[in-house]
Protein backbone atom coordinates (compact mmCIF):
# COMPACT_ATOMS: atom_id res chain seq x y z
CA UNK A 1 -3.38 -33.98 -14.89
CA UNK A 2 -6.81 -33.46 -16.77
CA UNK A 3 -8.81 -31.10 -16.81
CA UNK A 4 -11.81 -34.16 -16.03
CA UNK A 5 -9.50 -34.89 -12.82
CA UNK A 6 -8.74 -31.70 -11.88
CA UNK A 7 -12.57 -30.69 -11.77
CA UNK A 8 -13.40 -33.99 -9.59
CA UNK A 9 -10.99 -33.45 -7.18
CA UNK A 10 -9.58 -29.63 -6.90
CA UNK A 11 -7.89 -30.53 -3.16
CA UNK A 12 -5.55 -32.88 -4.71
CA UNK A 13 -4.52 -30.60 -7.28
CA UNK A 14 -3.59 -27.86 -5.40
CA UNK A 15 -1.72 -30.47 -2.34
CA UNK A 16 0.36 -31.09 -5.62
CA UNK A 17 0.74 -28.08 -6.62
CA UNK A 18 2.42 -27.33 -3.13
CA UNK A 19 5.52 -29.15 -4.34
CA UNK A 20 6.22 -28.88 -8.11
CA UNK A 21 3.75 -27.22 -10.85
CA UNK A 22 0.89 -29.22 -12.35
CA UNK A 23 0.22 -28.91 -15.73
CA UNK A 24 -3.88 -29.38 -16.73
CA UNK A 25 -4.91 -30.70 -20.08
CA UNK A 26 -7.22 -30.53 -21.79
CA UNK A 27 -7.91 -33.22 -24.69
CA UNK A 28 -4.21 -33.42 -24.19
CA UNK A 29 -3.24 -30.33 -25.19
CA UNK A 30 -1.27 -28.40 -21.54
CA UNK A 31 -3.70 -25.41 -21.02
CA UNK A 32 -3.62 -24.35 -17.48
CA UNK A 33 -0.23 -24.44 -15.47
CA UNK A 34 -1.27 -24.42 -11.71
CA UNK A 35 1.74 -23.21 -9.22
CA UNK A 36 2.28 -21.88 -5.64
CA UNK A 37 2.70 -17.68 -5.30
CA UNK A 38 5.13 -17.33 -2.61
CA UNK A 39 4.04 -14.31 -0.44
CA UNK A 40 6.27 -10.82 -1.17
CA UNK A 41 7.84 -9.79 1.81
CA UNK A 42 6.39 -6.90 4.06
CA UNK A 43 8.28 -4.28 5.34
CA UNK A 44 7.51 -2.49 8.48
CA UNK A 45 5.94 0.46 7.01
CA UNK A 46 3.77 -1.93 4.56
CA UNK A 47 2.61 -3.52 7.70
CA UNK A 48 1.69 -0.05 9.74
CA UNK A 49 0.39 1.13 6.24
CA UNK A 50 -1.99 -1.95 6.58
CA UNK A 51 -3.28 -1.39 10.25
CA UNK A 52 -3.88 2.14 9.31
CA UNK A 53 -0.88 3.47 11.19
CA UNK A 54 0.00 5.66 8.61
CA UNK A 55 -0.74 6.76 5.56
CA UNK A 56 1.25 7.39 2.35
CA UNK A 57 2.15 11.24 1.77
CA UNK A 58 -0.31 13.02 -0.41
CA UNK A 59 1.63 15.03 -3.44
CA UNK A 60 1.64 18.95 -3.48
CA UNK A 61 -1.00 20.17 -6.02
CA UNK A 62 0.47 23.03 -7.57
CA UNK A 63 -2.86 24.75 -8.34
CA UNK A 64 -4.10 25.07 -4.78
CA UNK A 65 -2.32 28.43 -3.33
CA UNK A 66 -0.96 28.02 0.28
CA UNK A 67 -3.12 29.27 3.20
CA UNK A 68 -2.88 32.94 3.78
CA UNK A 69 -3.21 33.76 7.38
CA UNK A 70 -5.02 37.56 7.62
CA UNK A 71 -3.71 38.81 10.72
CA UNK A 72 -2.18 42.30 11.31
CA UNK A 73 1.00 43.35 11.01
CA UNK A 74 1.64 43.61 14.87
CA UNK A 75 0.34 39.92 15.85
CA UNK A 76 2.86 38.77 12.18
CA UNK A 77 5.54 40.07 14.00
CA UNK A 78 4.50 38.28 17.29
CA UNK A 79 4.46 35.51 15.74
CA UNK A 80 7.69 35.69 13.57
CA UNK A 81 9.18 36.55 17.00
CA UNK A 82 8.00 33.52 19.11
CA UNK A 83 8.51 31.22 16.31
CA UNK A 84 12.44 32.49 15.93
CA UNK A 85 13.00 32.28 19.91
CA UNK A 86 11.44 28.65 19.65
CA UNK A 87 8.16 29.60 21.34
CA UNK A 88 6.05 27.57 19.54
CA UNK A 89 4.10 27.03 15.98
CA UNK A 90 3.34 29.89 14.62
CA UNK A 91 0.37 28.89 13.10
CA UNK A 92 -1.30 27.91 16.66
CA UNK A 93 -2.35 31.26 17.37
């Protein structure tokens, strides 16, 4: 196909190109090859990525220090204690 045909009538092209690659020219010299992408294929978590489901895991920066909790030494222990006899989160006090 020209180049001259392919700018008159784009549709037709691209119908074509639904079944084997077109090859423009241009002064008869190939210059564009036109083809069909086939879709990748989308896994679950690409699809709940998408919708905002979830999001990917951000990576640990090494130069921000964990938090430090200031509490004193008797409500640590609490803590420690109901966290060991499955109480609950330790950090939801």
């Amino acid at each position: 196909m020209t180049l001259t045909e392919f700018n008159q009538n784009p549709s037709y092209a691209t119908r074509l190109a639904r079944t084997e690659d077109v090859t423009i020219t241009d002064r008869g010299t190939p210059t564009f090859v036109l083809s069909l992408v086939t879709p990748q294929p989308t896994t679950k978590i690409d699809e709940l990525r998408k919708v905002g489901l979830i999001q990917p895991a951000q990576p640990v920066r090494p130069d921000r220090p964990f938090p430090v909790l200031d509490v004193s030494p008797a409500v640590a222990r609490e803590m420690i204690e109901d966290f060991e006899a499955g109480r609950g989160d330790p950090l939801a006090y």
